[in-house]
N, C-alpha and C. Protein backbone atom coordinates (compact mmCIF):
# COMPACT_ATOMS: atom_id res chain seq x y z
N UNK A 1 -13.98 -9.12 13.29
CA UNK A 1 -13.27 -8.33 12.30
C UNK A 1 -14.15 -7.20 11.76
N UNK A 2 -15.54 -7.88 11.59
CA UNK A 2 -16.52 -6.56 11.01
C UNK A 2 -16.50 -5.17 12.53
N UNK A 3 -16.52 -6.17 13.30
CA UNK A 3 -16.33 -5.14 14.49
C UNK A 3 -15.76 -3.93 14.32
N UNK A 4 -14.22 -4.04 14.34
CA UNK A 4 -12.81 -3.42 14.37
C UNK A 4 -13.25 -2.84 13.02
N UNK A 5 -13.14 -3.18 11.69
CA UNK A 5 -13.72 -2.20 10.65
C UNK A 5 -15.10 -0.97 10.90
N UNK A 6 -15.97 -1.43 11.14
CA UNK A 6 -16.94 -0.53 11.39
C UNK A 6 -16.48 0.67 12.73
N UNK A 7 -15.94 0.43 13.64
CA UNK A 7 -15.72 0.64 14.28
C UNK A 7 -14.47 1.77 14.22
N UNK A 8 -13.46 1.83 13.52
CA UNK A 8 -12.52 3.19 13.12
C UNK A 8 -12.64 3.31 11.56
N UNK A 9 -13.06 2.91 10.62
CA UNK A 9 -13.04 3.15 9.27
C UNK A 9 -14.89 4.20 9.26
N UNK A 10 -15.68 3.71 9.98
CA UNK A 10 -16.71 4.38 9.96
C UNK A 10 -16.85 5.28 11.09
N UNK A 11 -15.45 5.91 11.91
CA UNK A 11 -15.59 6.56 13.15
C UNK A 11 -15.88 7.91 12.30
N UNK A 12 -15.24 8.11 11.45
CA UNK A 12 -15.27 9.84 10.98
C UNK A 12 -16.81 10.47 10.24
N UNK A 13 -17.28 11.57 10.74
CA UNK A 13 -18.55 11.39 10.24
C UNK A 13 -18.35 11.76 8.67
N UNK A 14 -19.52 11.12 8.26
CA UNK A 14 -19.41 11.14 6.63
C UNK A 14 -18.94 12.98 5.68
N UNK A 15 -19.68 13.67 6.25
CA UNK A 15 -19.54 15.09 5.50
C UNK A 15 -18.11 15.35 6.01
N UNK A 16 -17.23 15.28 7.06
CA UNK A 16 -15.89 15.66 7.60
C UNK A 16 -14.93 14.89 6.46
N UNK A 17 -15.76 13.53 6.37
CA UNK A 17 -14.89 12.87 5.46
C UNK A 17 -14.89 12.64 4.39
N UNK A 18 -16.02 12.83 3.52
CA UNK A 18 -16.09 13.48 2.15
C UNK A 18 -15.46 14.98 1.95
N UNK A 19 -15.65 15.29 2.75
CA UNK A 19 -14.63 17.13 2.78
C UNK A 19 -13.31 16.77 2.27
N UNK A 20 -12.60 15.87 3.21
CA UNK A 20 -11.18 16.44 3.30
C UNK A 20 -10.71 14.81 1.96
N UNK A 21 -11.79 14.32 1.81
CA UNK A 21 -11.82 13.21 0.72
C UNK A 21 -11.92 13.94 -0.83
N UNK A 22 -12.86 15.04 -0.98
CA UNK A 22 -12.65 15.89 -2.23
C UNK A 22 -11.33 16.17 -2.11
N UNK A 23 -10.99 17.31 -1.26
CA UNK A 23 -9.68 17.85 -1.41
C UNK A 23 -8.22 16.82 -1.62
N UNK A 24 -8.02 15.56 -1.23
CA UNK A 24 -7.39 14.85 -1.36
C UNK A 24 -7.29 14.29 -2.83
N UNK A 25 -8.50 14.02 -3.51
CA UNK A 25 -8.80 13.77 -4.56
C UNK A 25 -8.20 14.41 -5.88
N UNK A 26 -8.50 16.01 -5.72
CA UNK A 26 -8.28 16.73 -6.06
C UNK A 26 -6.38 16.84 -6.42
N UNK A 27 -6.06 16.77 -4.84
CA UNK A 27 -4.30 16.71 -5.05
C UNK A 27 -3.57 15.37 -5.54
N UNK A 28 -4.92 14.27 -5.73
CA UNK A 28 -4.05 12.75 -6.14
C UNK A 28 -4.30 13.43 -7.94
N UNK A 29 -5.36 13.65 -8.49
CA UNK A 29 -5.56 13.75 -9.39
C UNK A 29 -4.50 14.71 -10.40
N UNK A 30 -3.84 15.50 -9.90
CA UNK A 30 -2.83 16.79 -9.89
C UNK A 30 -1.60 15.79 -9.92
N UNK A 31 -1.30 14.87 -9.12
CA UNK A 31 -0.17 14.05 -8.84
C UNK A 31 -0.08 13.08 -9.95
N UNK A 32 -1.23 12.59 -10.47
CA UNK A 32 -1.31 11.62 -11.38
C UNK A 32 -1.15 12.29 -12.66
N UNK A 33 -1.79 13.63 -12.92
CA UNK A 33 -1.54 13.86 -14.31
C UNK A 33 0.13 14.48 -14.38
N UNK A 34 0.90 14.46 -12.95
CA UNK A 34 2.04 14.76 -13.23
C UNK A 34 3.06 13.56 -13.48
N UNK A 35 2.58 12.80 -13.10
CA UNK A 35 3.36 11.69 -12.89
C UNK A 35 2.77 10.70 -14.36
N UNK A 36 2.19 11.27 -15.30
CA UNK A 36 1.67 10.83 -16.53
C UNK A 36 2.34 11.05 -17.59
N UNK A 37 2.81 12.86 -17.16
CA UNK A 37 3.41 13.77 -18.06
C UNK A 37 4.80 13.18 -18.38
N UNK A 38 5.26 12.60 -17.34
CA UNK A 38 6.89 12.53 -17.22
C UNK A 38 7.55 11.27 -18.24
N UNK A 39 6.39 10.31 -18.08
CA UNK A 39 6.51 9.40 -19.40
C UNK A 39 6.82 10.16 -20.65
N UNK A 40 7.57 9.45 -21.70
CA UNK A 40 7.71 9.79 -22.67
C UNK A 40 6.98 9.48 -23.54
N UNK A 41 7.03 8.68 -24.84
CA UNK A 41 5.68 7.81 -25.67
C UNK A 41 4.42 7.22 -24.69
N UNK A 42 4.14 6.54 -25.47
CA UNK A 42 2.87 5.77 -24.73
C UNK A 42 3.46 4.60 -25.53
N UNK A 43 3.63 3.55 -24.38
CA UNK A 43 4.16 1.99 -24.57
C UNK A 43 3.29 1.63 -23.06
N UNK A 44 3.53 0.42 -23.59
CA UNK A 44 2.99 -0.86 -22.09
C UNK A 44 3.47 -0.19 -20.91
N UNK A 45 5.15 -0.09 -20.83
CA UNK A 45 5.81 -0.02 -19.68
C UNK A 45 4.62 1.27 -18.92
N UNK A 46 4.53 2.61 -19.57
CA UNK A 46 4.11 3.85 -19.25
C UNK A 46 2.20 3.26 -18.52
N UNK A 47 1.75 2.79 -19.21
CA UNK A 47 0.56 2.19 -18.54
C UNK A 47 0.46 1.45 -17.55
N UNK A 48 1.60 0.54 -17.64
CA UNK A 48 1.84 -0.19 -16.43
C UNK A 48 1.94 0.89 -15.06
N UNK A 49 3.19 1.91 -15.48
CA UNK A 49 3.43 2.51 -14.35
C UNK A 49 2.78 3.83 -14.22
N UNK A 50 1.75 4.16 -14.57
CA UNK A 50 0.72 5.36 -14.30
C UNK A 50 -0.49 4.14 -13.91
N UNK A 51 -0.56 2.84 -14.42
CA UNK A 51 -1.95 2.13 -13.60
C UNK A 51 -1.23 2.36 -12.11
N UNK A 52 0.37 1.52 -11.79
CA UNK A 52 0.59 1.39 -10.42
C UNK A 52 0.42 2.52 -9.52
N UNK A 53 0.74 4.15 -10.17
CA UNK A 53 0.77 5.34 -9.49
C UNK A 53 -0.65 5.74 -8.79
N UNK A 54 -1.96 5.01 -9.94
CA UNK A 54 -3.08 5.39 -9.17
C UNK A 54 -3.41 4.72 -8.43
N UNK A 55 -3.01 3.75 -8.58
CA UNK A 55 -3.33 2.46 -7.47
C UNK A 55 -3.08 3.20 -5.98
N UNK A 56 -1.83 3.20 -6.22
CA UNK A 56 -1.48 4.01 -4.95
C UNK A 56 -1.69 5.18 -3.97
N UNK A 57 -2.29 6.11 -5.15
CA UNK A 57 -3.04 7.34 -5.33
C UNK A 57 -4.41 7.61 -4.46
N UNK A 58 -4.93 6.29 -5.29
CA UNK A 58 -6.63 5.72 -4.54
C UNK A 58 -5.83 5.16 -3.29
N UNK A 59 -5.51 4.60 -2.96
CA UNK A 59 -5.83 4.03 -1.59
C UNK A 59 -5.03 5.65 -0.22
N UNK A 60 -3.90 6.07 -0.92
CA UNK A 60 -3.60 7.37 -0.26
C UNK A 60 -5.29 8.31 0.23
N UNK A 61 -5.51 8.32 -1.53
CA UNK A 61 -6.39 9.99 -1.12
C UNK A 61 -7.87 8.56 -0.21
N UNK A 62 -7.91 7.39 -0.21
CA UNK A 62 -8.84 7.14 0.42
C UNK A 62 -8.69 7.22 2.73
N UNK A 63 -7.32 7.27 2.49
CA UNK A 63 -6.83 7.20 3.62
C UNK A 63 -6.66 8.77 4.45
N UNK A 64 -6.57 9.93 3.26
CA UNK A 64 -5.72 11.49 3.59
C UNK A 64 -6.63 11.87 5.08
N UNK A 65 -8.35 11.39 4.69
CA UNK A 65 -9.06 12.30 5.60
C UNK A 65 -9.14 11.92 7.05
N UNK A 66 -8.43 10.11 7.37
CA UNK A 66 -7.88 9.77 8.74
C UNK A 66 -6.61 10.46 9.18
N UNK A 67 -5.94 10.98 8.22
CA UNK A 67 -4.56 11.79 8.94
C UNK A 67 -4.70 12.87 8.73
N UNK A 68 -5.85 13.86 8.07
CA UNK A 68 -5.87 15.06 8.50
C UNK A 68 -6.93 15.37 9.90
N UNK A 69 -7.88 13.83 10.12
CA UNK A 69 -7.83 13.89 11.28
C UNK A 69 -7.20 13.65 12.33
N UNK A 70 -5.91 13.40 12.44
CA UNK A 70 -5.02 13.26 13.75
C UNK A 70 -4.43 14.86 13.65
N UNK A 71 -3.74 15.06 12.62
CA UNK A 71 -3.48 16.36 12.17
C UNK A 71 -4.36 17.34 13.09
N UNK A 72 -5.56 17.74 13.10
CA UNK A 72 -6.61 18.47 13.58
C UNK A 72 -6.85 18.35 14.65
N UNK A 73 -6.40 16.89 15.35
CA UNK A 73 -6.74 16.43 16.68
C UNK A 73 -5.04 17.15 17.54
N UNK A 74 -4.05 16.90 17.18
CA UNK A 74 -2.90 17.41 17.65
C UNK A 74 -2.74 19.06 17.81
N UNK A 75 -3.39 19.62 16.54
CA UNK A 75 -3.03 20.97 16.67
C UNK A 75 -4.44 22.00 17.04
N UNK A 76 -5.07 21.13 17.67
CA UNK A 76 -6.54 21.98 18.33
C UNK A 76 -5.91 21.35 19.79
N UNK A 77 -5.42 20.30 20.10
CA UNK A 77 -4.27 20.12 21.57
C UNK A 77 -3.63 21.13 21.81
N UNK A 78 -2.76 21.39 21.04
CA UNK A 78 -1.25 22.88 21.22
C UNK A 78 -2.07 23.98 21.05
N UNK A 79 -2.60 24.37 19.91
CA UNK A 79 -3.03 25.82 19.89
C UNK A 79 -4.13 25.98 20.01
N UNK A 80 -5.18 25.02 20.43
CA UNK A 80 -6.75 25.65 20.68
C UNK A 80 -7.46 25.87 19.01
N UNK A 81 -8.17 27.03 19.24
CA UNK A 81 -9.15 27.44 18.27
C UNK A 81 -7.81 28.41 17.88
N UNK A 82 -6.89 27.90 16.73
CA UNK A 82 -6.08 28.99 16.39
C UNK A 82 -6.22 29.30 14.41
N UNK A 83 -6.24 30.61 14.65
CA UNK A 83 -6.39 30.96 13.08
C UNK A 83 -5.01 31.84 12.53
N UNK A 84 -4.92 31.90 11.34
CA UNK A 84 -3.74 32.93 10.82
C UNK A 84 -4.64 34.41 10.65
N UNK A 85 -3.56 35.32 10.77
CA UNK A 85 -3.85 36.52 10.81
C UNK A 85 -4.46 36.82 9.16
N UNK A 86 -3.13 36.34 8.49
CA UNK A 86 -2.87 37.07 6.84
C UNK A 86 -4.11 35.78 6.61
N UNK A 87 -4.86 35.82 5.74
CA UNK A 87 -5.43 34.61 4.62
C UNK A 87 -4.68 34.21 3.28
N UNK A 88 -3.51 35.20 3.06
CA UNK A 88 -2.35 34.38 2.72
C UNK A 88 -1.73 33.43 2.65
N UNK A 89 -1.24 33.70 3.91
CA UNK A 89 0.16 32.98 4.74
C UNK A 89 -1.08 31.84 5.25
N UNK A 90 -2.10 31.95 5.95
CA UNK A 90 -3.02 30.57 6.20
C UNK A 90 -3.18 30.08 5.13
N UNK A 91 -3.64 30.24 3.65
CA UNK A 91 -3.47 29.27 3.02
C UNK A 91 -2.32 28.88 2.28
N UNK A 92 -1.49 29.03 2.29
CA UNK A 92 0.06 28.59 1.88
C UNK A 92 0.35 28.03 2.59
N UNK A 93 0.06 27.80 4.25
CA UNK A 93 0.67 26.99 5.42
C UNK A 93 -0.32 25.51 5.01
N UNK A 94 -1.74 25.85 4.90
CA UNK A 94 -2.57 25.05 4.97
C UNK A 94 -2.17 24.12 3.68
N UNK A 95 -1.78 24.84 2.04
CA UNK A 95 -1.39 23.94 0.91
C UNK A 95 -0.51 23.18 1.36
N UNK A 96 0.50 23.47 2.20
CA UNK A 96 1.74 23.33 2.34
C UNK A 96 1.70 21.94 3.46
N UNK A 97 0.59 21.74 4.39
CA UNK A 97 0.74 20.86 5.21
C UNK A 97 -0.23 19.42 4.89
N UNK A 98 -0.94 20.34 3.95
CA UNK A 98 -2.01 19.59 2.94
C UNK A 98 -1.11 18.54 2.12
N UNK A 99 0.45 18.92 1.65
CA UNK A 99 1.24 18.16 0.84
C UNK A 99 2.16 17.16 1.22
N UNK A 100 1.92 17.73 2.92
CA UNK A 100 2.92 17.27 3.70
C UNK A 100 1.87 15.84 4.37
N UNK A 101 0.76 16.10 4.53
CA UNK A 101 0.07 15.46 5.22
C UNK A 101 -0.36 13.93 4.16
N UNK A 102 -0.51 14.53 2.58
CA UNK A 102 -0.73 13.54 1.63
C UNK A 102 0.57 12.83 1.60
N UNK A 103 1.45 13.48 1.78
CA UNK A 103 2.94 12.30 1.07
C UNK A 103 3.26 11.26 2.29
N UNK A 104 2.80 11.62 3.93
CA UNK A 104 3.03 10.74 5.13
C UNK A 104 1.84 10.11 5.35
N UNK A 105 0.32 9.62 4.44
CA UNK A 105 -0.69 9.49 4.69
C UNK A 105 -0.48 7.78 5.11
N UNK A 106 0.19 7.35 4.62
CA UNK A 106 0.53 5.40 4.72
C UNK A 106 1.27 5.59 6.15
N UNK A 107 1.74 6.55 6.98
CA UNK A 107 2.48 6.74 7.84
C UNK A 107 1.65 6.72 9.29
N UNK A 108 0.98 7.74 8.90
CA UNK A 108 -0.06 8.53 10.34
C UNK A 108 -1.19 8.00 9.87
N UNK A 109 -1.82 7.46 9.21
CA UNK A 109 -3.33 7.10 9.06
C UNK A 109 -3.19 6.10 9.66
N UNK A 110 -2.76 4.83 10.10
CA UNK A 110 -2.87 3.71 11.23
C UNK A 110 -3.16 4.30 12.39
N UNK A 111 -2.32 5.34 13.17
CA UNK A 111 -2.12 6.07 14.34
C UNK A 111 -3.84 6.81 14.42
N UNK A 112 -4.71 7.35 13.34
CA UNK A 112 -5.82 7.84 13.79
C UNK A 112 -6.96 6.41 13.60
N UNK A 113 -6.44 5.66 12.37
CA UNK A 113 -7.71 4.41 12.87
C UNK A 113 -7.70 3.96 14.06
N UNK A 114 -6.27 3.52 14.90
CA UNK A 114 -6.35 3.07 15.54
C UNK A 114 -6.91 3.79 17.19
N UNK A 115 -6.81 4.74 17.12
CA UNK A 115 -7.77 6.02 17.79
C UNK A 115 -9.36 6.06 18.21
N UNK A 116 -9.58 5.94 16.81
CA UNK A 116 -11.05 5.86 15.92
C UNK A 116 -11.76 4.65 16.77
N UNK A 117 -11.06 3.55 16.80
CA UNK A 117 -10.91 2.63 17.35
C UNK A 117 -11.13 2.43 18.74
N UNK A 118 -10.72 2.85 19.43
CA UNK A 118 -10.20 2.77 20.87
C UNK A 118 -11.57 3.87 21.41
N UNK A 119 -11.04 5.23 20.80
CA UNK A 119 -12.63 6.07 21.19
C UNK A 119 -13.97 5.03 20.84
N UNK A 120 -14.34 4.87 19.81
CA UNK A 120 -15.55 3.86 19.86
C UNK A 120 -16.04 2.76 20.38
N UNK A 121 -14.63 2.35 21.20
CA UNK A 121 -15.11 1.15 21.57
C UNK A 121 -15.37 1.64 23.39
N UNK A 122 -15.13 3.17 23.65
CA UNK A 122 -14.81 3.56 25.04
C UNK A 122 -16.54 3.79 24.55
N UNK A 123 -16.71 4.37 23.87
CA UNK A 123 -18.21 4.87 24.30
C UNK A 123 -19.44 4.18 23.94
N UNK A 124 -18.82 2.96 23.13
CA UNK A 124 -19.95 1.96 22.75
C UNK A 124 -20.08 1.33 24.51
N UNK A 125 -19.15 1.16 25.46
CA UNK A 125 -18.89 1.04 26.30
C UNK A 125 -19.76 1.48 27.66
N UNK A 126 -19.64 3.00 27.69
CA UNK A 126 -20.74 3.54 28.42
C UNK A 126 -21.63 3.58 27.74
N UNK A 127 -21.96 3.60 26.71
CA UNK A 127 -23.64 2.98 26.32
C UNK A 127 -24.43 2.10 26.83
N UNK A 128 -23.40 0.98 26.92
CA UNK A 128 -23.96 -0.14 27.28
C UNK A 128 -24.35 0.00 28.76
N UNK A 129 -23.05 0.76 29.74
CA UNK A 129 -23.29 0.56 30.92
C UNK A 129 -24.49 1.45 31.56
N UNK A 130 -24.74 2.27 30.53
CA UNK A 130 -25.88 3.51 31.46
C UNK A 130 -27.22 2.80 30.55
């Protein structure tokens, strides 16, 4: 079991995944103080359900930087080394898939551990054999 953990939870290198781990952070933290606001008083119920929102929050933004690596892995497949013209329109596409990518993160983050996974165990593989 320590295997299979070390093995796709520690596939991503640390600075790739503290990167896209700030930025995730950043948009749970934005999500939480919105989802704080919407309460009315402050009673039990409202604590209860802003504790459950971060709960959820943390384990999302701990997960975002495995599905913006599949994300990165799919669209360096189709388009190569592709950039936007405007720095506009690239970052409005980029917020925009950034929001898209946090709200499906419980979705597609299995699909890159399990990746993470499979690559590491191919090249722990030829390690061994050469």
């Amino acid at each position: 079991m320590k295997n299979i953990i070390n093995k796709s939870f520690k596939g991503l290198p640390p600075k790739y995944y503290l990167h896209h781990f700030k930025r995730g952070f950043l948009l749970g933290i934005f999500l939480l103080s919105m989802a704080s606001s919407t309460y009315g008083d402050a009673d039990d119920t409202k604590f209860i359900a802003v504790g459950l929102v971060a709960l959820v929050l943390l384990i999302i933004v701990s997960l975002y930087p495995y599905t913006r690596f599949v994300y990165e892995l799919i669209i360096k497949f189709i388009f190569g080394d592709f950039s936007w013209g405007n720095p506009i329109i690239g970052k409005l596409v980029y917020l925009f898939m950034m929001t898209q990518l946090f709200a499906y993160t419980l979705i597609i983050s299995p699909v890159s551990l399990i990746y993470l996974y499979i690559i590491n165990t191919i090249q722990e593989r030829k390690s061994i054999q050469s």
